[in-house]
Protein backbone atom coordinates (compact mmCIF):
# COMPACT_ATOMS: atom_id res chain seq x y z
CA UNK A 1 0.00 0.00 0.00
CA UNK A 2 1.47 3.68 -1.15
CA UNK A 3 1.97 5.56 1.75
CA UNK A 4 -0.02 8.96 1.74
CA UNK A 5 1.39 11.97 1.11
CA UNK A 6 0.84 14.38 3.25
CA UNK A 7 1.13 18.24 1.61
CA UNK A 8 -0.13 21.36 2.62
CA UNK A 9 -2.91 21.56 0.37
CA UNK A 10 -4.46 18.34 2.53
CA UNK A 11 -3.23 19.42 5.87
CA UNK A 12 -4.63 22.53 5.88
CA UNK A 13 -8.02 20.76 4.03
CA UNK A 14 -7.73 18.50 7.22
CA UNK A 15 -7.63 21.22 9.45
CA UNK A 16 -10.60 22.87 7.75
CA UNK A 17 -12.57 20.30 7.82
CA UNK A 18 -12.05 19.89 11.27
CA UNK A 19 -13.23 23.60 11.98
CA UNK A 20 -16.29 22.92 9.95
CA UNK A 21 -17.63 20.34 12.26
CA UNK A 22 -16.07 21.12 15.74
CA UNK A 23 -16.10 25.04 15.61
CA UNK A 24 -12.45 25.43 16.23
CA UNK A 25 -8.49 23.74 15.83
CA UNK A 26 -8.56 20.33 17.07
CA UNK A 27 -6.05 19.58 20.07
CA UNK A 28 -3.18 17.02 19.52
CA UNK A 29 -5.02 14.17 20.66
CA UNK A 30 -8.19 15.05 18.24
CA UNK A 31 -5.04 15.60 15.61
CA UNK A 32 -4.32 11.52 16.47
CA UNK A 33 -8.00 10.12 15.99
CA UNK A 34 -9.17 12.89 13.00
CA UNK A 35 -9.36 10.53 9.70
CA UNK A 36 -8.74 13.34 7.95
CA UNK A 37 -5.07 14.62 9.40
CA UNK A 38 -2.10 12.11 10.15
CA UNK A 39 -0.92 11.87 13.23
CA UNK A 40 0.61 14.54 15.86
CA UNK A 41 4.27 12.16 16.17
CA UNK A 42 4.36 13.02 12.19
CA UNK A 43 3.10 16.01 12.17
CA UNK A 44 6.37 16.84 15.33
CA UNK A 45 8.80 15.34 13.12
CA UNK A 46 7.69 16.75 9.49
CA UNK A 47 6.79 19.98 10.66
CA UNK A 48 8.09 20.80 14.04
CA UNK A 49 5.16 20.59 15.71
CA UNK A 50 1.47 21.68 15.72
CA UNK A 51 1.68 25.53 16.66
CA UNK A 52 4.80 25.55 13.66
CA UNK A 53 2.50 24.02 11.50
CA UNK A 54 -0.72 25.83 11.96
CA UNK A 55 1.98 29.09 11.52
CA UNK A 56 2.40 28.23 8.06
CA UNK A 57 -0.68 27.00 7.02
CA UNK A 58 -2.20 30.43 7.84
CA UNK A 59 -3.70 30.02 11.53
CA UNK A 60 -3.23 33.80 13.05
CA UNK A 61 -3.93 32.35 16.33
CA UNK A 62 -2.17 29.19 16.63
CA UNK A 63 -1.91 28.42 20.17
CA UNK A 64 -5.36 26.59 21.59
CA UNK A 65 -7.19 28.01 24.85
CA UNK A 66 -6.69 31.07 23.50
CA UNK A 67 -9.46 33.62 24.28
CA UNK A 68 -9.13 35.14 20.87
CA UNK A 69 -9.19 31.77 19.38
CA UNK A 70 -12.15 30.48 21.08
CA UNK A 71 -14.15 33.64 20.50
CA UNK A 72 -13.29 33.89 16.57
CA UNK A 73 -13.74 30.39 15.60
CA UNK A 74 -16.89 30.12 17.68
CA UNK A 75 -18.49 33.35 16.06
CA UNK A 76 -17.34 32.46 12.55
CA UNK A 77 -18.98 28.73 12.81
CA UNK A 78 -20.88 27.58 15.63
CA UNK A 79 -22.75 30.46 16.19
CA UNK A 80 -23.44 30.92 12.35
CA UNK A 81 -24.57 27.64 11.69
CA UNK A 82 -26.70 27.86 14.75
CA UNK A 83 -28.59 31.20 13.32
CA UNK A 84 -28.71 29.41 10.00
CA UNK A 85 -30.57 26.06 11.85
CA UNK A 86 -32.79 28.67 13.37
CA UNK A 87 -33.75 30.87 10.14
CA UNK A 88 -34.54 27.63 8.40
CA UNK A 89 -36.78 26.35 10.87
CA UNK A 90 -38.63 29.61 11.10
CA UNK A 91 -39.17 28.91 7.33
CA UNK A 92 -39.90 25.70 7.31
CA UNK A 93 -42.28 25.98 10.05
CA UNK A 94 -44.06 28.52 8.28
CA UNK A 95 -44.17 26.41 5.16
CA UNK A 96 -45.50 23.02 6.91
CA UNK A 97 -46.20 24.23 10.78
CA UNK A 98 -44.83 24.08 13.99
CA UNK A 99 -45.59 20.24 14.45
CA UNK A 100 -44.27 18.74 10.98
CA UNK A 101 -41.08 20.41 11.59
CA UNK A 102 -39.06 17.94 13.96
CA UNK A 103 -35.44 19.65 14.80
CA UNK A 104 -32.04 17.40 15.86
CA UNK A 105 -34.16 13.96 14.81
CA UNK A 106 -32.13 10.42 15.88
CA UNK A 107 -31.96 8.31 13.35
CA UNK A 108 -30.02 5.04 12.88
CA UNK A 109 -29.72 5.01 16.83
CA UNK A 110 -27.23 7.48 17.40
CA UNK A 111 -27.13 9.87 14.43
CA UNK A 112 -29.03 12.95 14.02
CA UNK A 113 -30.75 15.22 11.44
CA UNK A 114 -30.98 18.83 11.35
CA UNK A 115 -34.87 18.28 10.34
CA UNK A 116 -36.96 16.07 9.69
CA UNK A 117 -40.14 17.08 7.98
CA UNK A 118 -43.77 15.38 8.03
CA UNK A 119 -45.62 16.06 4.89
CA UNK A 120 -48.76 14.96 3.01
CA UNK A 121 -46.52 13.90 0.01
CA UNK A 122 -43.82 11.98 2.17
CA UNK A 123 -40.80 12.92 4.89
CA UNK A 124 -37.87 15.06 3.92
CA UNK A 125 -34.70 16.03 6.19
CA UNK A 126 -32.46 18.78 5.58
CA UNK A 127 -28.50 19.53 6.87
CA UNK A 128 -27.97 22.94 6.39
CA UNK A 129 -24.62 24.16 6.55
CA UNK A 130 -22.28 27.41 5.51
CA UNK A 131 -18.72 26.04 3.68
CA UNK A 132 -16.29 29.46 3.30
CA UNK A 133 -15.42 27.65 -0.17
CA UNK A 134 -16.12 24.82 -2.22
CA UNK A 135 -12.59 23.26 -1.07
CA UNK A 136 -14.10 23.35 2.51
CA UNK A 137 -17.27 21.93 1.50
CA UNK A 138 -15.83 19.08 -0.40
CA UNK A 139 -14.42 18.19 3.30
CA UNK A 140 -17.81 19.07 4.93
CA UNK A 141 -19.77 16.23 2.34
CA UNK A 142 -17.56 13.54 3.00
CA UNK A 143 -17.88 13.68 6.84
CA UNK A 144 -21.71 13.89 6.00
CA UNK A 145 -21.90 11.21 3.92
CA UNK A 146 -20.39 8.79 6.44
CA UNK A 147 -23.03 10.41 8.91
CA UNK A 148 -25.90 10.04 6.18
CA UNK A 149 -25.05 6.51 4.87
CA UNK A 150 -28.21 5.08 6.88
CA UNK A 151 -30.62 7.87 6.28
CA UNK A 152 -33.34 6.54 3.77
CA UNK A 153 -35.35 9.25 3.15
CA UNK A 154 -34.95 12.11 0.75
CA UNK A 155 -32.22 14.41 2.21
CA UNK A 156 -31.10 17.82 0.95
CA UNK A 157 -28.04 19.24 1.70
CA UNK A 158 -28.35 22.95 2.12
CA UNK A 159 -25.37 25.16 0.95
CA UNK A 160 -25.83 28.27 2.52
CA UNK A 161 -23.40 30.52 1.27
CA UNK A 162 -24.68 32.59 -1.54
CA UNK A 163 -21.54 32.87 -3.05
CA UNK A 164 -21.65 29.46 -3.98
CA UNK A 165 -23.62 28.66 -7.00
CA UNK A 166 -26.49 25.57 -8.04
CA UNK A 167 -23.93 25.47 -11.12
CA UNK A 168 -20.68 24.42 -8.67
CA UNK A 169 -22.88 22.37 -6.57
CA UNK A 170 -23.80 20.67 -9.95
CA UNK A 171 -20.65 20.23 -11.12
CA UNK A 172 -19.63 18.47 -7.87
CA UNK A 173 -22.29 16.45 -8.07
CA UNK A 174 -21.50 15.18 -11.08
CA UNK A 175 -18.14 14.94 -10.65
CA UNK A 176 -18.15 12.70 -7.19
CA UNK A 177 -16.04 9.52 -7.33
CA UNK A 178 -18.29 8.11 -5.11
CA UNK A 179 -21.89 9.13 -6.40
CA UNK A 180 -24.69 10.52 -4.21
CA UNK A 181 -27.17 7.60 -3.18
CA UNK A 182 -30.42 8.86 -5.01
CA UNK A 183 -31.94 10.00 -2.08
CA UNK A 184 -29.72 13.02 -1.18
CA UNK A 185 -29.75 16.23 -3.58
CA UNK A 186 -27.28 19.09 -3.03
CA UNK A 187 -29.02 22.31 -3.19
CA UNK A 188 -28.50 25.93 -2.50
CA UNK A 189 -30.50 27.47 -0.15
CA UNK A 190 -32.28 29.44 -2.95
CA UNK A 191 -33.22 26.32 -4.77
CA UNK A 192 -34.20 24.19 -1.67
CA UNK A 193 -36.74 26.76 -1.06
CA UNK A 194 -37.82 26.39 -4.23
CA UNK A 195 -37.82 22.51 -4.05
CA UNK A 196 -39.85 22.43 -1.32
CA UNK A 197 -43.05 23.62 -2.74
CA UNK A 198 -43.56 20.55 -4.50
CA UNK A 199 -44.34 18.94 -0.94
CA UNK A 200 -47.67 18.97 0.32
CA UNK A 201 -48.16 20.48 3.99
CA UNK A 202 -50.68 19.16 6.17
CA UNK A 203 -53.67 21.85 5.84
CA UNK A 204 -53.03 22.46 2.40
């Protein structure tokens, strides 16, 4: 087996990724069990270390505990995707009401959803989520799909940066090496909106 090749390009993808889903640099024992970065002994003897390498990948505050660090990564992700979760549900609530709209559903026994909607026409969920770039959402659909492998039902993935276009999202969609299952549709937000007028609310 070739051993991987670690370069910046996927170190710094790694550490993206990372931010995406945790809200902030992981520590050196998250560095050891993240599938997506090699290990912190390599990373020491490649690199000189995790604060030297976070220097050059771009990090301005590369020491964790940080109060700057906290505060910045927890502002520029956690609480963004939170006011994202809670604009959506607003709007989907309005769309099907208060009681379709289930928020944070299990599924598979441990996994869960951002929502889950009842409809007349059939169930839908929806992960919405805000990628800085397509590089960084590239890393933010893989974790999903390892996350979504057991959902069933139609699921749309909800890009929520508007500077990311239904043509990119497209593109990557076609372009997978490991194809969508035919359940799950990458959307923007624009066009999820749109998509989900062709569901039936109860009342309708």
């Amino acid at each position: 087996m070739r051993k991987r090749v670690w370069t910046d390009d996927k170190l710094k993808a790694g550490f993206d990724a990372f931010i995406a889903e945790h809200g902030r640099l992981p520590s050196s024992h998250e560095v050891d069990t993240y599938h997506l970065l090699p290990t912190a002994r390599s990373i020491q003897k490649r690199c000189g270390g995790l604060v030297a390498l976070r220097e050059r990948l771009g990090y301005t505050d590369t020491h964790l505990g940080t109060g700057a660090h906290r505060s910045a990564i927890a502002y520029e992700v956690g609480i963004r995707g939170r006011q994202l979760e809670i604009e959506l549900e607003v709007q989907l609530q309005e769309r099907f009401g208060e009681r379709s709209v289930h928020t944070e559903k299990i599924f598979n026994g441990k996994q869960r959803v951002d929502f889950y909607v009842y409809t007349k026409s059939g169930v839908f969920g929806a992960d919405i989520f805000f990628p800085a770039t397509t590089r960084t959402m590239q890393n933010n659909i893989n974790i999903k799909m390892k996350k979504y492998q057991h959902f069933t039902e139609p699921l749309y993935l909800v890009v929520a940066n508007p500077e990311i276009t239904q043509t990119q999202l497209d593109t990557y969609t076609q372009n997978r090496k490991e194809p969508f299952s035919e359940n799950i549709s990458l959307l923007t937000q624009e066009n999820f909106m749109t998509e989900i007028e062709n569901y039936e609310a109860y009342g309708d």
